[in-house]
PDB file of N, CA and C in Angstrom:
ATOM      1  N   UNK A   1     129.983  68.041 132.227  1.00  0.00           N
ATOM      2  CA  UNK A   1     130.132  67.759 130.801  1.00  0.00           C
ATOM      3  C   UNK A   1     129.188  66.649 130.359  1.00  0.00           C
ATOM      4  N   UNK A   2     128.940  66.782 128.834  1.00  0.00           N
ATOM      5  CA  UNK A   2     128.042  65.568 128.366  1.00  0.00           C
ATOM      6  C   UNK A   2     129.189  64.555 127.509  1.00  0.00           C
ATOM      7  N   UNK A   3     128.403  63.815 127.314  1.00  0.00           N
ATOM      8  CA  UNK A   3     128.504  62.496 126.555  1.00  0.00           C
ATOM      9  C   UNK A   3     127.413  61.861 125.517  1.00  0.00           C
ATOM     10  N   UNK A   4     127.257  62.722 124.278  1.00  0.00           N
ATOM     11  CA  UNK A   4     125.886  62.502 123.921  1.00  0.00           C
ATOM     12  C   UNK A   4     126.900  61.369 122.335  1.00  0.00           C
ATOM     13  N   UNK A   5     125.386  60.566 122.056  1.00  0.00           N
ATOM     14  CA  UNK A   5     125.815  59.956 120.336  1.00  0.00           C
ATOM     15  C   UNK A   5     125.965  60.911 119.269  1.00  0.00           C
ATOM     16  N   UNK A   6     126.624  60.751 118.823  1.00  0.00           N
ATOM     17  CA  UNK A   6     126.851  62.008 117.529  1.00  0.00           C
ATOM     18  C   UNK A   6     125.454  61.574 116.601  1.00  0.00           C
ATOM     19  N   UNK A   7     124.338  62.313 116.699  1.00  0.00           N
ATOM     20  CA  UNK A   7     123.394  62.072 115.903  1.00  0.00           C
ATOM     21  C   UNK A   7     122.919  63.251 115.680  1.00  0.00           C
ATOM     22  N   UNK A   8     121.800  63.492 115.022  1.00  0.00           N
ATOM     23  CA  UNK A   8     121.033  64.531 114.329  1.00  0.00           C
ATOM     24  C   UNK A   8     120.789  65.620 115.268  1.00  0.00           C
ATOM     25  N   UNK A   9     120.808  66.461 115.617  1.00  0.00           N
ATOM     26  CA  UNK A   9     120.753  67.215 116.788  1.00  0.00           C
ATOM     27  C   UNK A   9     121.404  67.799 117.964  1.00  0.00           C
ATOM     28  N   UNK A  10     122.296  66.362 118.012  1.00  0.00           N
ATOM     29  CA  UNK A  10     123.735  66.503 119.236  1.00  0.00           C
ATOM     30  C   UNK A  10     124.699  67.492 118.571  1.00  0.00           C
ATOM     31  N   UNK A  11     124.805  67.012 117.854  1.00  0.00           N
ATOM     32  CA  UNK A  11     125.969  68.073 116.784  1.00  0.00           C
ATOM     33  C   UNK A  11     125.256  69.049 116.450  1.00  0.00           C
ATOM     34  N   UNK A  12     124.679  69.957 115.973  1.00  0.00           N
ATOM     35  CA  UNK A  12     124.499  70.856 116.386  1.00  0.00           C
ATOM     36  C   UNK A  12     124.172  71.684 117.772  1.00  0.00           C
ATOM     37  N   UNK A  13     124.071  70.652 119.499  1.00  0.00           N
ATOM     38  CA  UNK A  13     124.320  71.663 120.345  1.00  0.00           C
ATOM     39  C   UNK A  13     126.235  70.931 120.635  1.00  0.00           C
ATOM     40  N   UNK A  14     126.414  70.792 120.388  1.00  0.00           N
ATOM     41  CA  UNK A  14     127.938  69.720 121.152  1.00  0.00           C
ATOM     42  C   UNK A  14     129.002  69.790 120.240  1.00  0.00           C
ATOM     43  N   UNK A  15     130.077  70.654 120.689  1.00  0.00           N
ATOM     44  CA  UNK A  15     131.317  70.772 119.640  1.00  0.00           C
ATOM     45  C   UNK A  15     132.040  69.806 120.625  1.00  0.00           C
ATOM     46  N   UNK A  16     132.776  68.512 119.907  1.00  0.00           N
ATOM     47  CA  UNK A  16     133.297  67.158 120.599  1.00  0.00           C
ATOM     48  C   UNK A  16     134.639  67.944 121.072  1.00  0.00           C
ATOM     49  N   UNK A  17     134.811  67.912 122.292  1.00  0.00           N
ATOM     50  CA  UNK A  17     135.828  68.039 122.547  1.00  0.00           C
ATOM     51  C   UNK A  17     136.153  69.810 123.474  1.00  0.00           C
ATOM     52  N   UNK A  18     135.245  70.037 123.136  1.00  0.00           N
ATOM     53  CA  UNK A  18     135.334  71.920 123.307  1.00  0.00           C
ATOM     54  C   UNK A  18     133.709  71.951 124.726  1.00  0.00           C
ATOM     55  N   UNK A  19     132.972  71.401 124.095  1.00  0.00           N
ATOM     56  CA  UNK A  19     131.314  71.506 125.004  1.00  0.00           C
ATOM     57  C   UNK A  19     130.960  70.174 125.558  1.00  0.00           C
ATOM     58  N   UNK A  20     131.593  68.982 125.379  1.00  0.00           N
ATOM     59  CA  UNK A  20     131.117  67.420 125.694  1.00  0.00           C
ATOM     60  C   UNK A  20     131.790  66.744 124.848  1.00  0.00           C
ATOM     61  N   UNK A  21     131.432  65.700 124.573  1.00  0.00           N
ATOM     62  CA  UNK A  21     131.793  64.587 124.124  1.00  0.00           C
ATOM     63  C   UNK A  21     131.124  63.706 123.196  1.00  0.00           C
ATOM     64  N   UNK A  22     131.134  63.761 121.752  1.00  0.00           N
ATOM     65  CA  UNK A  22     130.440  63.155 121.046  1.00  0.00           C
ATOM     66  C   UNK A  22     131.190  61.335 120.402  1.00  0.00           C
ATOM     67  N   UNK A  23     129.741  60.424 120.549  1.00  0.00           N
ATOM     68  CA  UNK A  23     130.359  59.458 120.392  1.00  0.00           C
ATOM     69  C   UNK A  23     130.173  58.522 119.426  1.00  0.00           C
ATOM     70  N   UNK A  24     130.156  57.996 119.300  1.00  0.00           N
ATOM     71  CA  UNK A  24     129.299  56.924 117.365  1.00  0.00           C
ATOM     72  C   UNK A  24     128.219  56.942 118.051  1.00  0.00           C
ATOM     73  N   UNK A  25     127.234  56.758 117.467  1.00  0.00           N
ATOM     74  CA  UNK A  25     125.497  55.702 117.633  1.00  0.00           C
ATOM     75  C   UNK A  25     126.033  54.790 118.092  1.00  0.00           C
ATOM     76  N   UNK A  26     125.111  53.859 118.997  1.00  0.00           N
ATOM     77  CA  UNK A  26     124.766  52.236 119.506  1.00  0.00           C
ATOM     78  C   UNK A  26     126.370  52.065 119.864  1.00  0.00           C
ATOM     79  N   UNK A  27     127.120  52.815 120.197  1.00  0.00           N
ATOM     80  CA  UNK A  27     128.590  52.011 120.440  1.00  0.00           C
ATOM     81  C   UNK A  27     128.678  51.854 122.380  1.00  0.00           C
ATOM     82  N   UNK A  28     128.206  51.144 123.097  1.00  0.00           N
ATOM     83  CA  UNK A  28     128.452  51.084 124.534  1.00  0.00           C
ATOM     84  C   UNK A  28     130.082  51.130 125.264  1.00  0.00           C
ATOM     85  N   UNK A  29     130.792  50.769 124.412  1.00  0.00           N
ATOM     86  CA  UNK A  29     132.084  50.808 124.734  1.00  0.00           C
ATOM     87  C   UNK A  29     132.684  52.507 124.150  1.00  0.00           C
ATOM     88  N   UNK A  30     132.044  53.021 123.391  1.00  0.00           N
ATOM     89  CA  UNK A  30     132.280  54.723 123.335  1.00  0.00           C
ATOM     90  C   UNK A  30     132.105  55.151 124.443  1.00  0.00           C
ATOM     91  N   UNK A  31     130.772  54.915 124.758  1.00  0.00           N
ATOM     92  CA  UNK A  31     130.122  55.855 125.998  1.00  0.00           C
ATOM     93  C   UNK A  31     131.101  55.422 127.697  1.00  0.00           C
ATOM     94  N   UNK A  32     131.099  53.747 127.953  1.00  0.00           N
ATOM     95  CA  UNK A  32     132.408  53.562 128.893  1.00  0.00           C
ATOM     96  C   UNK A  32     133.689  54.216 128.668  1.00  0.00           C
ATOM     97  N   UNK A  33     134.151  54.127 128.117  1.00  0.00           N
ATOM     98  CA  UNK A  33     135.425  55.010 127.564  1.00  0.00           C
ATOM     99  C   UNK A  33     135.422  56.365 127.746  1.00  0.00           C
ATOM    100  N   UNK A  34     134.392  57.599 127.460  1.00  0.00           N
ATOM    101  CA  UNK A  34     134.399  58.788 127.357  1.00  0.00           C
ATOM    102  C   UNK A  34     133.830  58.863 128.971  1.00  0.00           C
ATOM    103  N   UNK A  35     133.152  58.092 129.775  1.00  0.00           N
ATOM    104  CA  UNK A  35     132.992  58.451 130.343  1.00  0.00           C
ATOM    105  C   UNK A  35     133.928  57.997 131.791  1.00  0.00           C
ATOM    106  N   UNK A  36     134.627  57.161 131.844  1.00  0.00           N
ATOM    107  CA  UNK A  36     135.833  56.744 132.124  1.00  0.00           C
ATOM    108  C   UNK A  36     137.363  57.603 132.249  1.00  0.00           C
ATOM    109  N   UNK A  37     137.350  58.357 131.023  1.00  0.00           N
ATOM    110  CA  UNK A  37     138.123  59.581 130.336  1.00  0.00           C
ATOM    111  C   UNK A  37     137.805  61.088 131.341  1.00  0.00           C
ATOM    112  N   UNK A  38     135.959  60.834 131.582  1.00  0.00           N
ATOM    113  CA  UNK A  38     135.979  61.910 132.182  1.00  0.00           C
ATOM    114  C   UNK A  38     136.294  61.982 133.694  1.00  0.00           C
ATOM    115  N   UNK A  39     135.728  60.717 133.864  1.00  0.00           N
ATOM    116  CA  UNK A  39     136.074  60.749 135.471  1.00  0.00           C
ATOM    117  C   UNK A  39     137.767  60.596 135.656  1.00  0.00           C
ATOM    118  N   UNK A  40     138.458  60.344 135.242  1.00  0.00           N
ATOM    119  CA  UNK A  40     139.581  60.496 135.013  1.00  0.00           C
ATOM    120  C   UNK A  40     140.127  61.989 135.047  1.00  0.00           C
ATOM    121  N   UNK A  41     139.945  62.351 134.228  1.00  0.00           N
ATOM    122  CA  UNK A  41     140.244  63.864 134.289  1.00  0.00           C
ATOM    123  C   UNK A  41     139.528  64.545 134.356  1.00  0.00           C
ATOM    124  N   UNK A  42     139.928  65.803 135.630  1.00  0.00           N
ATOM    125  CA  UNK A  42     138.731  66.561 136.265  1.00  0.00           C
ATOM    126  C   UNK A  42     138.847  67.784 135.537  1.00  0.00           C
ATOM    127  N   UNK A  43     140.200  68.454 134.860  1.00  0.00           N
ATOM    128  CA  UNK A  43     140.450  69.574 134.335  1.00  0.00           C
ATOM    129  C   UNK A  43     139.888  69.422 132.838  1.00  0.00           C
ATOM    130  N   UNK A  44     139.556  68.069 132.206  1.00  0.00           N
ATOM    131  CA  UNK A  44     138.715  68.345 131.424  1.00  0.00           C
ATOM    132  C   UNK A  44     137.697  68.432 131.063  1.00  0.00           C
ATOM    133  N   UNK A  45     137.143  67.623 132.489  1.00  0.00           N
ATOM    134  CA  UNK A  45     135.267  68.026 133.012  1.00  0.00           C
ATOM    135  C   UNK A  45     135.591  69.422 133.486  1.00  0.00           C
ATOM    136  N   UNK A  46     135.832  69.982 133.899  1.00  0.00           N
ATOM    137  CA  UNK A  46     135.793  71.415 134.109  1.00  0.00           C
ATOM    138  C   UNK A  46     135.648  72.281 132.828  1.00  0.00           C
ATOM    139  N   UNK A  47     136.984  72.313 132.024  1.00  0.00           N
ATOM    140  CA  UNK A  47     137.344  72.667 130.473  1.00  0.00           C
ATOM    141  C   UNK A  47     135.515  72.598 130.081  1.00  0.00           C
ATOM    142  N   UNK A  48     135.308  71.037 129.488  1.00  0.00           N
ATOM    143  CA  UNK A  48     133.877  71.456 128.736  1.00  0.00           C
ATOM    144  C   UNK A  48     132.927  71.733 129.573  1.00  0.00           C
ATOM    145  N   UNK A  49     132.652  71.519 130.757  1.00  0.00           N
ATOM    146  CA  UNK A  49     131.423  72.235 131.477  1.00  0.00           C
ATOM    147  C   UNK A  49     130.863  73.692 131.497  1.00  0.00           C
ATOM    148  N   UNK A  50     132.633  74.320 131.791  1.00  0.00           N
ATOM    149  CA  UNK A  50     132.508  76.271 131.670  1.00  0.00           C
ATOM    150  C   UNK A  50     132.196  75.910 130.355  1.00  0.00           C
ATOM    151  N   UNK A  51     132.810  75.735 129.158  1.00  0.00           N
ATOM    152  CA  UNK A  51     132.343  76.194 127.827  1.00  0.00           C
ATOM    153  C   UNK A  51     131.114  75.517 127.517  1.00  0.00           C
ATOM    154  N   UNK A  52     130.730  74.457 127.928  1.00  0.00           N
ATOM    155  CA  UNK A  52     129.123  74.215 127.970  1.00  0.00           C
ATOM    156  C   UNK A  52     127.906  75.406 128.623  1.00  0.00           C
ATOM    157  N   UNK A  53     128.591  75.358 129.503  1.00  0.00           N
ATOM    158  CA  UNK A  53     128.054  76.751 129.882  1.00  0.00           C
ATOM    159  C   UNK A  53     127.699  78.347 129.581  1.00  0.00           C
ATOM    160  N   UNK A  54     129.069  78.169 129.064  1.00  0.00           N
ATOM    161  CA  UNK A  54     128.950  80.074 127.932  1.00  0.00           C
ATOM    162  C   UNK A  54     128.577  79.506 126.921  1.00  0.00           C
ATOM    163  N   UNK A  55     128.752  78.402 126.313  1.00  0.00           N
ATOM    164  CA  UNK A  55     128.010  78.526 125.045  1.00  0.00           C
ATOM    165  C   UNK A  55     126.460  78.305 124.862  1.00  0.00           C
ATOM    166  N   UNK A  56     125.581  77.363 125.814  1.00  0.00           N
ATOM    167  CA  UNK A  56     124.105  77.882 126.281  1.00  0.00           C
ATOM    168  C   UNK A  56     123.850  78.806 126.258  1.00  0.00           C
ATOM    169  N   UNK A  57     124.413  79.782 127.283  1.00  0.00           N
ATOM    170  CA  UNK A  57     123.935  80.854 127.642  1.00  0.00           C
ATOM    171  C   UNK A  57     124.029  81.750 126.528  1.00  0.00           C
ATOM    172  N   UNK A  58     125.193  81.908 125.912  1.00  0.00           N
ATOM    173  CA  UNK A  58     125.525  82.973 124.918  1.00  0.00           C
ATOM    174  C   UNK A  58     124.215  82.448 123.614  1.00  0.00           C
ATOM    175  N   UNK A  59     123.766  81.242 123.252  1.00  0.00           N
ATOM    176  CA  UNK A  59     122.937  80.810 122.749  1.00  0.00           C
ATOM    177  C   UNK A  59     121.725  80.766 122.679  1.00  0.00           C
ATOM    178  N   UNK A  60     121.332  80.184 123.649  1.00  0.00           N
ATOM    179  CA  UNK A  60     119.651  79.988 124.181  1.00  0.00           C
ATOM    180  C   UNK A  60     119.681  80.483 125.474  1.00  0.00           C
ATOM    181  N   UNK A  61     119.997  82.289 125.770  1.00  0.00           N
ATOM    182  CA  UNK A  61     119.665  82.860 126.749  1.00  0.00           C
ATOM    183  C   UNK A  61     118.437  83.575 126.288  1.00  0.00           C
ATOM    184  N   UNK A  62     117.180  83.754 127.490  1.00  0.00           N
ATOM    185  CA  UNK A  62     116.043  84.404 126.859  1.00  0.00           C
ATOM    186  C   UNK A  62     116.150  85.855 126.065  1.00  0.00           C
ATOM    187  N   UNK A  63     117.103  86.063 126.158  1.00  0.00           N
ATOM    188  CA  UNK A  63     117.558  87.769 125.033  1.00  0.00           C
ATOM    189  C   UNK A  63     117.360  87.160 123.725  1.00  0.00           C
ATOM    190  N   UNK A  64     118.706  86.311 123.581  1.00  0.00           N
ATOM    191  CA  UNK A  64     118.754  85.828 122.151  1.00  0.00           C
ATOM    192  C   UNK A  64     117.883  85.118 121.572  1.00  0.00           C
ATOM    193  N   UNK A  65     116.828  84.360 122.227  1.00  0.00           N
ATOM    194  CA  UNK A  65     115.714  83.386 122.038  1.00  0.00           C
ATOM    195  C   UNK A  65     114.643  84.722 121.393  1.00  0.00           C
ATOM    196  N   UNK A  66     114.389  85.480 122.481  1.00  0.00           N
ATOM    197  CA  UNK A  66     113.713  86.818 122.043  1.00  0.00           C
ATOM    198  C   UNK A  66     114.603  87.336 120.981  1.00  0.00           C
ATOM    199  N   UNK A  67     115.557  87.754 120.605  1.00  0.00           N
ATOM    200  CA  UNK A  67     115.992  88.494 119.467  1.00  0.00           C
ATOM    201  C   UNK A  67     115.489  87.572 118.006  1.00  0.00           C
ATOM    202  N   UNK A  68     116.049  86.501 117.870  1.00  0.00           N
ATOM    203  CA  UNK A  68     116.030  84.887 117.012  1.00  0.00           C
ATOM    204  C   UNK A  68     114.675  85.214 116.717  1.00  0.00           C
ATOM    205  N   UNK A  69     113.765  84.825 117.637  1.00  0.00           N
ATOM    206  CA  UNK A  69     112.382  84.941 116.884  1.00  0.00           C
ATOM    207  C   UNK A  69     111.807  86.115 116.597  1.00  0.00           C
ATOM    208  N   UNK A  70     112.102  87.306 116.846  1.00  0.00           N
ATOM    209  CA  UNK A  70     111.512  88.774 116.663  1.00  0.00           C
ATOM    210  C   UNK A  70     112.372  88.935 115.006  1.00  0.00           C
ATOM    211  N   UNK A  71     113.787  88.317 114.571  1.00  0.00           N
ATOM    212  CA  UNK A  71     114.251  88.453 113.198  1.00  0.00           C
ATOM    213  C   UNK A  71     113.678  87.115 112.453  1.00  0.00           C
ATOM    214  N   UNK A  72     113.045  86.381 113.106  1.00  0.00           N
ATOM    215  CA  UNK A  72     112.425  85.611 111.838  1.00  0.00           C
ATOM    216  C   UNK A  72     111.162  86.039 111.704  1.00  0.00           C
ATOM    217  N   UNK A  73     110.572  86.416 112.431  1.00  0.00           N
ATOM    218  CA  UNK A  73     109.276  87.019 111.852  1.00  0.00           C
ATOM    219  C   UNK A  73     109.371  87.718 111.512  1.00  0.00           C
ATOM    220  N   UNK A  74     109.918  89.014 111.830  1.00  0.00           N
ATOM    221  CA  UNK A  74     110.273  90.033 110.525  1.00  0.00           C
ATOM    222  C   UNK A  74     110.554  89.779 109.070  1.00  0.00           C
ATOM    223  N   UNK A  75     111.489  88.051 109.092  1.00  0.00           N
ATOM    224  CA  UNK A  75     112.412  87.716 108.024  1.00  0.00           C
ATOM    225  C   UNK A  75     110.623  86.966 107.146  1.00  0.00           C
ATOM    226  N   UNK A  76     109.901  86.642 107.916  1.00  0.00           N
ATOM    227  CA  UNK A  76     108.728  85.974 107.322  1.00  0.00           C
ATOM    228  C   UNK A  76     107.598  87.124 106.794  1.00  0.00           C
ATOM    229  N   UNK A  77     107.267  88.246 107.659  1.00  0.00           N
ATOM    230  CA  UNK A  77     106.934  89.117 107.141  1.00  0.00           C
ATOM    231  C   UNK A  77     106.882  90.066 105.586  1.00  0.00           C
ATOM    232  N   UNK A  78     108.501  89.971 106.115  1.00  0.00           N
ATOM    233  CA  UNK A  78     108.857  91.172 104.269  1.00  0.00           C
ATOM    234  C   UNK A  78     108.773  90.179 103.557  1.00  0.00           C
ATOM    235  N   UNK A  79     108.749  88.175 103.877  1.00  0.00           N
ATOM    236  CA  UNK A  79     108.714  87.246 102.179  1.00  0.00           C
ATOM    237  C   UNK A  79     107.341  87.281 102.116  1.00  0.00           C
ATOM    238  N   UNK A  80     105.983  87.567 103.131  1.00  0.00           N
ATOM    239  CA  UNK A  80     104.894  87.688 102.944  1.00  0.00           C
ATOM    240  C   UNK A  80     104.594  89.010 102.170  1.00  0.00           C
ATOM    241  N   UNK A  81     105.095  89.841 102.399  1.00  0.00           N
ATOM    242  CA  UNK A  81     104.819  91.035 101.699  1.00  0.00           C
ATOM    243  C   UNK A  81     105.231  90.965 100.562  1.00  0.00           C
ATOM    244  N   UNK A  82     106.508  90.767 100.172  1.00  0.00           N
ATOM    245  CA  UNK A  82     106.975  90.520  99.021  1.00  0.00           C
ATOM    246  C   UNK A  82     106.493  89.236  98.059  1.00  0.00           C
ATOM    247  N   UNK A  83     105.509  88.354  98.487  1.00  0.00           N
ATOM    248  CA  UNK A  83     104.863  87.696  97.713  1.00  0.00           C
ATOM    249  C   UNK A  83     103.149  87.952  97.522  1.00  0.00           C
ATOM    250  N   UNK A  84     102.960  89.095  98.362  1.00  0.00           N
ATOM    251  CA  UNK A  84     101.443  89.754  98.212  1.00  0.00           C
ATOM    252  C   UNK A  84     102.141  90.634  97.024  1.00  0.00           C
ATOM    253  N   UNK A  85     102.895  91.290  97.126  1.00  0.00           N
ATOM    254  CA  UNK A  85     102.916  92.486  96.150  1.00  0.00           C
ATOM    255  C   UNK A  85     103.447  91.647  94.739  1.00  0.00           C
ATOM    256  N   UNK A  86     103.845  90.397  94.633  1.00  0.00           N
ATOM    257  CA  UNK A  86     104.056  89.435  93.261  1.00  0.00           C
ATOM    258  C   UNK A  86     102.825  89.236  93.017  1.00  0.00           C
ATOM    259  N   UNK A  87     101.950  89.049  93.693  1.00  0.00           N
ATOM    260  CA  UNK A  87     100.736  88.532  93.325  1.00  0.00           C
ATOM    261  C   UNK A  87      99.549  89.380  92.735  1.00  0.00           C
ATOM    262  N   UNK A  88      99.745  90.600  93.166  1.00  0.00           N
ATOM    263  CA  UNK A  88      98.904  91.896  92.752  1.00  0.00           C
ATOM    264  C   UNK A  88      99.073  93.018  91.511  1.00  0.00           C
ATOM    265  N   UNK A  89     100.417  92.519  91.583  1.00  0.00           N
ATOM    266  CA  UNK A  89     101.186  93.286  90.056  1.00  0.00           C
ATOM    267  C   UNK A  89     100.539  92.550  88.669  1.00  0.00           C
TER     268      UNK A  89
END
């Protein structure tokens, strides 16, 4: 399991509580604590590790990485087309 600062980025990969552990910014006594918490309990380092785990994978597995970018370029495509054909009318 992680222990990341709840900042710009963490939160969107880290649901607190379900995938790791999110904690304030600059707080050192968050990060002792959560990580204190974890070594403490092993069934809940287990708990978010598997779901850290399926949720990567189900996420940023190379399928979906390949699917993700094959629908945004498509999705960039038809607004390119559709702003050639605004432009020519």
């Amino acid at each position: 399991p992680v222990v990341l600062s709840s900042v710009y980025g963490a939160r969107e990969l880290v649901r607190h509580e379900h995938t790791g552990l999110l904690i304030p910014p600059a707080n050192p006594g968050a990060i002792a604590a959560s990580i204190e918490r974890l070594a403490d309990d092993s069934g809940l380092c287990n708990k978010l590790g598997e779901n850290a785990r399926r949720h990567i994978y189900r996420e940023f597995s190379v399928d979906n990485m390949v699917d993700n970018m094959e629908n945004h370029i498509k999705e960039k495509l038809i607004e390119k087309s559709g702003a050639a054909a605004v432009r020519t009318s």
